[in-house]
Protein backbone atom coordinates (compact mmCIF):
# COMPACT_ATOMS: atom_id res chain seq x y z
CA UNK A 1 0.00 0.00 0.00
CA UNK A 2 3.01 2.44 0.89
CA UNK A 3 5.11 1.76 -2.25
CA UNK A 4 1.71 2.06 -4.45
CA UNK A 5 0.69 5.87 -2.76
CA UNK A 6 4.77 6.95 -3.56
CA UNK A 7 4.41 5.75 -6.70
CA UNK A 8 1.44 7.51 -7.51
CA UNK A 9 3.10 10.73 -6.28
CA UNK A 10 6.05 9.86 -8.74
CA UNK A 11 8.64 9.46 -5.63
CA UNK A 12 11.19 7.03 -6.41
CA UNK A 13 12.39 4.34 -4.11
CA UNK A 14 8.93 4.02 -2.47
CA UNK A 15 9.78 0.96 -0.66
CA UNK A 16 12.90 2.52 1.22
CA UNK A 17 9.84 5.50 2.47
CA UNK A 18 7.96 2.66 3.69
CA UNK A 19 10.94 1.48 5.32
CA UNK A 20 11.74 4.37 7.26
CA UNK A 21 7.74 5.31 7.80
CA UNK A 22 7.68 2.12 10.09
CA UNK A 23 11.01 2.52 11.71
CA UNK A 24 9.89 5.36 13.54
CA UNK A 25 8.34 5.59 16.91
CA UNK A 26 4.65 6.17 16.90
CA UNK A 27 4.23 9.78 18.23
CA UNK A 28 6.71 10.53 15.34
CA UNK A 29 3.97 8.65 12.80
CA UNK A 30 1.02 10.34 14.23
CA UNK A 31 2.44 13.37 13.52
CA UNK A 32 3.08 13.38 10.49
CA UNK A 33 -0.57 12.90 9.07
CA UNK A 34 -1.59 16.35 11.05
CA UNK A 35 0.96 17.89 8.92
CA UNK A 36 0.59 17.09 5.07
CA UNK A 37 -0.14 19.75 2.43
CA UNK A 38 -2.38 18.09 0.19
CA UNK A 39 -2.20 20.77 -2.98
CA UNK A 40 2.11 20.86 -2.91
CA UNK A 41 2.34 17.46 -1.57
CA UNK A 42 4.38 17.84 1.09
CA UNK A 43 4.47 17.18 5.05
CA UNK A 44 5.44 19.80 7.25
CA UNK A 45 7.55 17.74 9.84
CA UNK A 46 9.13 15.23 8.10
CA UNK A 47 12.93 14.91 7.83
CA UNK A 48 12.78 12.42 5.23
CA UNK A 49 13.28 14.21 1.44
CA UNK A 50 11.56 11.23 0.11
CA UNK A 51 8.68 11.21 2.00
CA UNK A 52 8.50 14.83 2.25
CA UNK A 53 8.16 15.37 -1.50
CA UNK A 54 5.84 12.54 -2.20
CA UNK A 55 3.32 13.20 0.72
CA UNK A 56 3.55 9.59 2.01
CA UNK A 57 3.04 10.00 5.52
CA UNK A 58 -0.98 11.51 5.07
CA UNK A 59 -1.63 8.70 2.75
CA UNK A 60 -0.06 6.07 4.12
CA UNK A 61 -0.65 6.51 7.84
CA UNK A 62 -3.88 6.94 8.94
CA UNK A 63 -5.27 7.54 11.75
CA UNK A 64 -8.41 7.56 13.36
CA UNK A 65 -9.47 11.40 14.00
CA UNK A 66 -6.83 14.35 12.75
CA UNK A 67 -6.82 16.75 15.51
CA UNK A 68 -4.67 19.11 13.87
CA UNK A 69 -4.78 19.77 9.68
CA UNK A 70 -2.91 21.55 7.78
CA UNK A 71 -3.57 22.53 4.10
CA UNK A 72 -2.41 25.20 1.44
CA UNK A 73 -3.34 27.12 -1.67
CA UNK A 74 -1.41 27.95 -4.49
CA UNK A 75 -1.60 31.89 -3.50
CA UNK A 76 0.62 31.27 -0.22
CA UNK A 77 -2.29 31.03 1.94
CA UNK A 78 -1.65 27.93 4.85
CA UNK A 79 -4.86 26.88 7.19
CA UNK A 80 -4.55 25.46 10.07
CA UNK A 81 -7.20 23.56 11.41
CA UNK A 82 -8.47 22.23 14.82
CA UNK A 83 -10.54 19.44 13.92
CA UNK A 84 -11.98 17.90 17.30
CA UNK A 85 -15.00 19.34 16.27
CA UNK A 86 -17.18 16.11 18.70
CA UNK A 87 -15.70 18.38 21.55
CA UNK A 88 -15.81 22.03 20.40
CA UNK A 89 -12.38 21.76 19.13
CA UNK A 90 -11.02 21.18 22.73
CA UNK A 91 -7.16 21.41 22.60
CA UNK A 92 -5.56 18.58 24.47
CA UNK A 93 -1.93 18.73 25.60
CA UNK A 94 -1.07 16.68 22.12
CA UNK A 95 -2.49 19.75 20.60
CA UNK A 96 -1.23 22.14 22.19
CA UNK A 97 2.70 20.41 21.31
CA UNK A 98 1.83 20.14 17.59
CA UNK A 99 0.44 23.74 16.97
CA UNK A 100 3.63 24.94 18.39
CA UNK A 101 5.67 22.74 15.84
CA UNK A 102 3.34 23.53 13.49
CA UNK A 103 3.45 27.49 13.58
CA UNK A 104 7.10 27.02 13.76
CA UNK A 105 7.85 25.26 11.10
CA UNK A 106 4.94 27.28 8.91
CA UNK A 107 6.90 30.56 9.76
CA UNK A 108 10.05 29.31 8.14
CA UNK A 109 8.55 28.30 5.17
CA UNK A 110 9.20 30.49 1.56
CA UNK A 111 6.03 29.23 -0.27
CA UNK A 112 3.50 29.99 2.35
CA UNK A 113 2.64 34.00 2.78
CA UNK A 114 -0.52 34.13 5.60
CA UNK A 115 -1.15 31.67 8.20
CA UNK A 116 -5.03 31.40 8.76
CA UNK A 117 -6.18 29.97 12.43
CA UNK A 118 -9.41 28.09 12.44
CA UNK A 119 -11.63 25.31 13.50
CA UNK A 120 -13.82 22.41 12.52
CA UNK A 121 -17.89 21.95 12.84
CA UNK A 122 -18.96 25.52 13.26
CA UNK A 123 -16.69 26.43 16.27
CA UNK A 124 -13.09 27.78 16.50
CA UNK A 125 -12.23 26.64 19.92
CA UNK A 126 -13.84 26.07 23.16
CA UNK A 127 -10.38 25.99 24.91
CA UNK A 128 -8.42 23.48 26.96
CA UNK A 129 -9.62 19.91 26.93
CA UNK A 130 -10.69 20.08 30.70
CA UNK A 131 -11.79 16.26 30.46
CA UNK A 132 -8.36 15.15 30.63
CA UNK A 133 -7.09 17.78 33.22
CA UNK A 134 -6.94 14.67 35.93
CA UNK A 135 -4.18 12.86 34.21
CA UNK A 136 -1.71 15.33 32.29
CA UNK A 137 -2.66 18.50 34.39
CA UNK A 138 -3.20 16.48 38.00
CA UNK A 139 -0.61 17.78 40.51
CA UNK A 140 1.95 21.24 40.45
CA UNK A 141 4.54 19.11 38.60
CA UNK A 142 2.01 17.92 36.00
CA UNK A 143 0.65 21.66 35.61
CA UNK A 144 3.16 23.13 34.85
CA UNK A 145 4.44 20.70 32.26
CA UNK A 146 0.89 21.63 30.58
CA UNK A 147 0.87 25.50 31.22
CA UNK A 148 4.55 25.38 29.44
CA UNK A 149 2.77 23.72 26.10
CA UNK A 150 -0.02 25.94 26.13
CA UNK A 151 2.32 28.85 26.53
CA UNK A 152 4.92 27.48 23.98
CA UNK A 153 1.73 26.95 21.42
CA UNK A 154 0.61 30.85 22.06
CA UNK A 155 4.11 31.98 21.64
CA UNK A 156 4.52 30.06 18.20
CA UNK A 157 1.86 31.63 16.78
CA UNK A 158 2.53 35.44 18.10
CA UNK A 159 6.03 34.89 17.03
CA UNK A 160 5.25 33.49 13.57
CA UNK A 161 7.29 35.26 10.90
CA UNK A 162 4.14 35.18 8.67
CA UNK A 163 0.86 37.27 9.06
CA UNK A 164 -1.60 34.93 10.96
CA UNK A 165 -5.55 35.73 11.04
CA UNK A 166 -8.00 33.47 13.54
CA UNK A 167 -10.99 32.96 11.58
CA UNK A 168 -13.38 32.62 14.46
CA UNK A 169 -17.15 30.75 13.94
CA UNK A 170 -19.10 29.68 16.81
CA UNK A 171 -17.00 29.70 20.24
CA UNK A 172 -13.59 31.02 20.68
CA UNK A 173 -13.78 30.47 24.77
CA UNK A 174 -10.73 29.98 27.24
CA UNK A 175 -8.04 29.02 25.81
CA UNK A 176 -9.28 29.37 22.22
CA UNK A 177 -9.60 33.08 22.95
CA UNK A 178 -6.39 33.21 23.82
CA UNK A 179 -4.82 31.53 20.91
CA UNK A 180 -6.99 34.31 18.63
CA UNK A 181 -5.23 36.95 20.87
CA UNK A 182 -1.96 35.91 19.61
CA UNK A 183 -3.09 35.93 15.89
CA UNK A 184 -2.08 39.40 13.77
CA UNK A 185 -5.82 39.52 12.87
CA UNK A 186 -9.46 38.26 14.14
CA UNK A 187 -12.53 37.14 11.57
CA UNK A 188 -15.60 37.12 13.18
CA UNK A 189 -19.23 36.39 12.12
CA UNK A 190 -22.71 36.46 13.32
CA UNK A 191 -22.33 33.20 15.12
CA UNK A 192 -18.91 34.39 17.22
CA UNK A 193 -18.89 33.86 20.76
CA UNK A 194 -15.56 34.88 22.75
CA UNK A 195 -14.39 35.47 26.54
CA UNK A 196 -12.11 33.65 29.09
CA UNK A 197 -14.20 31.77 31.72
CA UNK A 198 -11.27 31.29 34.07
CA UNK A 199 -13.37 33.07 37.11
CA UNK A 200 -15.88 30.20 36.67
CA UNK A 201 -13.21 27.31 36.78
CA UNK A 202 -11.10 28.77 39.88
CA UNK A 203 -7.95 29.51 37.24
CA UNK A 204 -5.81 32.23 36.80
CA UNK A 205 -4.45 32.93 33.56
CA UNK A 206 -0.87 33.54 33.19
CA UNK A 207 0.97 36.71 32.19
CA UNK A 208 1.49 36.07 28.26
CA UNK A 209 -2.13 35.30 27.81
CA UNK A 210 -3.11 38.60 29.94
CA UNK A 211 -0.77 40.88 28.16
CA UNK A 212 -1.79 39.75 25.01
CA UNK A 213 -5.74 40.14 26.14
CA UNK A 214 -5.42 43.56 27.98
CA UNK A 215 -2.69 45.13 24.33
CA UNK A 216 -5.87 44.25 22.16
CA UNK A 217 -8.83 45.42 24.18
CA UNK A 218 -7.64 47.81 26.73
CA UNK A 219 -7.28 47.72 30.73
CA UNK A 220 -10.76 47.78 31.72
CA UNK A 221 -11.70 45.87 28.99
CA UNK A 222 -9.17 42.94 30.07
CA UNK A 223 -10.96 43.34 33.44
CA UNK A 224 -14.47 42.84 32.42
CA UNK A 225 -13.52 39.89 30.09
CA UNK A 226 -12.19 38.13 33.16
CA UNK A 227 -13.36 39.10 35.80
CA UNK A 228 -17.48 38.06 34.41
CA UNK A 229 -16.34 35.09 32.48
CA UNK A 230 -18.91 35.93 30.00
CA UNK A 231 -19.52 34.65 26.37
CA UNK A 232 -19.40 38.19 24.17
CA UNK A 233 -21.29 38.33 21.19
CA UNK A 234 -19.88 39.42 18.15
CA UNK A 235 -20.96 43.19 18.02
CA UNK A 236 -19.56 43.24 21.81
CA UNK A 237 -16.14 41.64 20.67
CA UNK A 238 -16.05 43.95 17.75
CA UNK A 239 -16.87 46.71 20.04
CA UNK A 240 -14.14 46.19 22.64
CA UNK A 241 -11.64 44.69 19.74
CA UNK A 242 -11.62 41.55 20.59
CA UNK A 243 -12.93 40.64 16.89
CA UNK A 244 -10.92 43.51 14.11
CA UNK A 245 -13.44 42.26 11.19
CA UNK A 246 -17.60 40.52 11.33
CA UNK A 247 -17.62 38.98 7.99
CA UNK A 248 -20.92 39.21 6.63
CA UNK A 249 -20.93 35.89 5.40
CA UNK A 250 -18.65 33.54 7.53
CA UNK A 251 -15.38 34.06 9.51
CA UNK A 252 -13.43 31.69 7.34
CA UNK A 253 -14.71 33.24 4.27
CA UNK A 254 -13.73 36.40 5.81
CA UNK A 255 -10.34 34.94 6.54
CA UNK A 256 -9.45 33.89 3.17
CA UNK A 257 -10.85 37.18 1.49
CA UNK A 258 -8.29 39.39 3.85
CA UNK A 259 -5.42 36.58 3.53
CA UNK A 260 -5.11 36.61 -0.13
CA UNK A 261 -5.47 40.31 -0.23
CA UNK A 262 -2.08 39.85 2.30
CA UNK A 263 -0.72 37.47 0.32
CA UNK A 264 -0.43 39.38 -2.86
CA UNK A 265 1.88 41.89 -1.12
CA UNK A 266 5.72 41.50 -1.04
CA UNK A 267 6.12 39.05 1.77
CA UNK A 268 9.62 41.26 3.21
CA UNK A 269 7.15 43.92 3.55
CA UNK A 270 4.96 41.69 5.53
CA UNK A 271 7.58 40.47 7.77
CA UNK A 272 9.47 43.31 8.06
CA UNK A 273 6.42 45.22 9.53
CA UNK A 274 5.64 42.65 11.97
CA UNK A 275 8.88 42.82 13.30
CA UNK A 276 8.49 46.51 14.03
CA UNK A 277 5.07 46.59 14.96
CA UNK A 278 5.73 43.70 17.49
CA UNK A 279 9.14 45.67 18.65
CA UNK A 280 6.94 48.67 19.24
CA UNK A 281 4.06 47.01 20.89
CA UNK A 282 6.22 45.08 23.41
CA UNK A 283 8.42 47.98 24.00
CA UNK A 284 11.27 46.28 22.83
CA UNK A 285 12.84 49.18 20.26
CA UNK A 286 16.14 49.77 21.52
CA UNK A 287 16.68 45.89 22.35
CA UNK A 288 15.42 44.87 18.93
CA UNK A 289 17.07 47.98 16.78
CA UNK A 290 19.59 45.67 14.66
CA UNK A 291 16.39 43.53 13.80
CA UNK A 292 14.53 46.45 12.46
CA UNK A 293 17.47 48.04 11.04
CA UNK A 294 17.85 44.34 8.92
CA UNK A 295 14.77 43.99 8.27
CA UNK A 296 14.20 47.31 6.78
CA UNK A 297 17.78 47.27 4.96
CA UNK A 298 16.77 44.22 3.47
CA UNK A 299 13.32 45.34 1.67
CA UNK A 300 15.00 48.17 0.50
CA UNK A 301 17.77 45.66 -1.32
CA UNK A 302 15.56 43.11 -2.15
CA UNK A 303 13.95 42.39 -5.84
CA UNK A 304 10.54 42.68 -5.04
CA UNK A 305 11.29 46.70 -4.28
CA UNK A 306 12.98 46.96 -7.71
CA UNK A 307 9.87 44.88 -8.72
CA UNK A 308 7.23 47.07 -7.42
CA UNK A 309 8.57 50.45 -8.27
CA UNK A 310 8.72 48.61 -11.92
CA UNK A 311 4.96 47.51 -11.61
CA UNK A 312 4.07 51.08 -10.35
CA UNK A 313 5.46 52.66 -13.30
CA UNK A 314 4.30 50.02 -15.69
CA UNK A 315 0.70 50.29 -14.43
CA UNK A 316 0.76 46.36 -13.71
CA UNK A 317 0.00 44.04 -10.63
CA UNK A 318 3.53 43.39 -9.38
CA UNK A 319 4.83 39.96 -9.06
CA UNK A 320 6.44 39.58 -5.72
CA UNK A 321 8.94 36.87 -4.76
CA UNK A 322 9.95 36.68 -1.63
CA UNK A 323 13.26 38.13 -2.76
């Protein structure tokens, strides 16, 4: 079955990727099937050129429910997906580890531009997986193991080099909330729902998440978001900025609209003013003024400048690179 899906892919020495599909441990299988780009044909994580180019590991290793998918268009535009959508698109501590490899790994990419957040079944995310909370979230030890996941998974996606938008249906609650804060950009639509319950749950959320919460919507804002626990509507969330865009349609519709508009734009440009918005946000300027300086020497000598100011004058669309 292995050697017949690399065939079909035209990878040669099929039986040698079958080989080394089987050799590895399971986590390191599983993984790969959350991770394949069905359009290009590739898989995110894997380290084997083989199976990389010929897709193997989605088609060859299946599983029975893919909590996290990844897919891509030909414009640049990669979705991620939380697909749990029997529980809301809970995020277990699995989860959590994988969107933090996947961000990662989508940020260093070349081909992809924008990085959409979404979920399956009508809902974005209704936060942590509470259900399992007695096994990998039982004692201090345990917790902590869990809050440094969650955090590294939040951090991955502020700290992706490419744009990122949440495209949020349904409920964006708890956690899920807070992975939306850490997105560039929020898609709402009539069916949004967003807030952090953590009064209701005895929890306290840590500083990252409440930084993040309190730069988008505010200090009192922040306060009323936590301290009621409530589920905001989306004219409230688009009130208080929790939501930037209501899509009159839906989120993820909204969400590809505004990412291929992105995507059509020189991606230096893109990067390159994420870096200094973030700098200037964070209040990191001075400690971050050889990244900006790069960053803004290297649009300047890159071939998508030439290229624009060519397109300009030539009254064209310009054909940006990456370069």
């Amino acid at each position: 079955m292995g050697a017949v899906v690399g065939q079909q892919h035209g990878a040669v020495g099929a039986r040698e990727v079958t080989r080394e599909v089987h050799d590895l441990e399971p986590l390191q299988r599983t993984r790969h099937r959350h991770s394949f780009f069905p359009d290009r044909g590739f898989c995110l994580l894997c380290p084997f050129p083989k199976r990389r180019a010929s897709g193997f590991c989605q088609r060859s290793v299946v599983g029975t429910a893919q909590e996290i998918v990844v897919s891509a268009e030909a414009n640049g535009v990669a979705t991620v997906t939380l697909d749990r959508p029997g529980k809301r698109n809970a995020v277990s501590l699995a989860m959590w580890r994988r969107l933090a490899e996947t961000f990662s790994e989508l940020g260093s990419r070349n081909d992809v531009r924008v990085v959409i957040l979404t979920g399956a079944g009508g809902n974005f995310c209704a936060g942590a997986d509470i259900s399992e909370f007695s096994t990998v979230r039982a004692d201090s030890r345990s917790g902590r193991i869990y809050e440094a996941a969650n955090e590294s998974a939040s951090i991955a996606v502020r700290d992706c080099r490419k744009p990122t938008i949440a495209a949020i249906s349904g409920y964006g609650m708890g956690g899920g909330c807070a992975l939306a804060l850490a997105c560039d950009l929020r898609v709402g639509d009539a069916t949004t729902r967003m807030g952090i319950p953590a009064a209701r749950l005895g929890v306290v959320y840590g500083e990252l998440d409440c930084a993040l919460l309190q730069r988008q919507v505010g200090l009192a804002n922040a306060k009323r978001v936590l301290y009621t626990g409530r589920a905001f509507d989306a004219k409230d969330c688009a009130a208080m900025g929790l939501l930037d865009i209501v899509a009159p349609d839906t989120a993820l519709a909204g969400a590809r609209a505004l990412a291929a508009e992105m995507a059509g734009n020189a991606p230096l440009s893109l990067a390159g003013s994420k870096v200094v918005l973030e700098a200037l946000a964070a209040g990191a300027v001075s400690e971050r003024h050889a990244e900006i300086a790069a960053v803004i020497e290297g649009s300047m000598n890159s071939e998508d400048y030439r290229e624009g100011a060519r397109a300009f004058l030539e009254k064209r669309k310009p054909a940006f690179t990456g370069r």
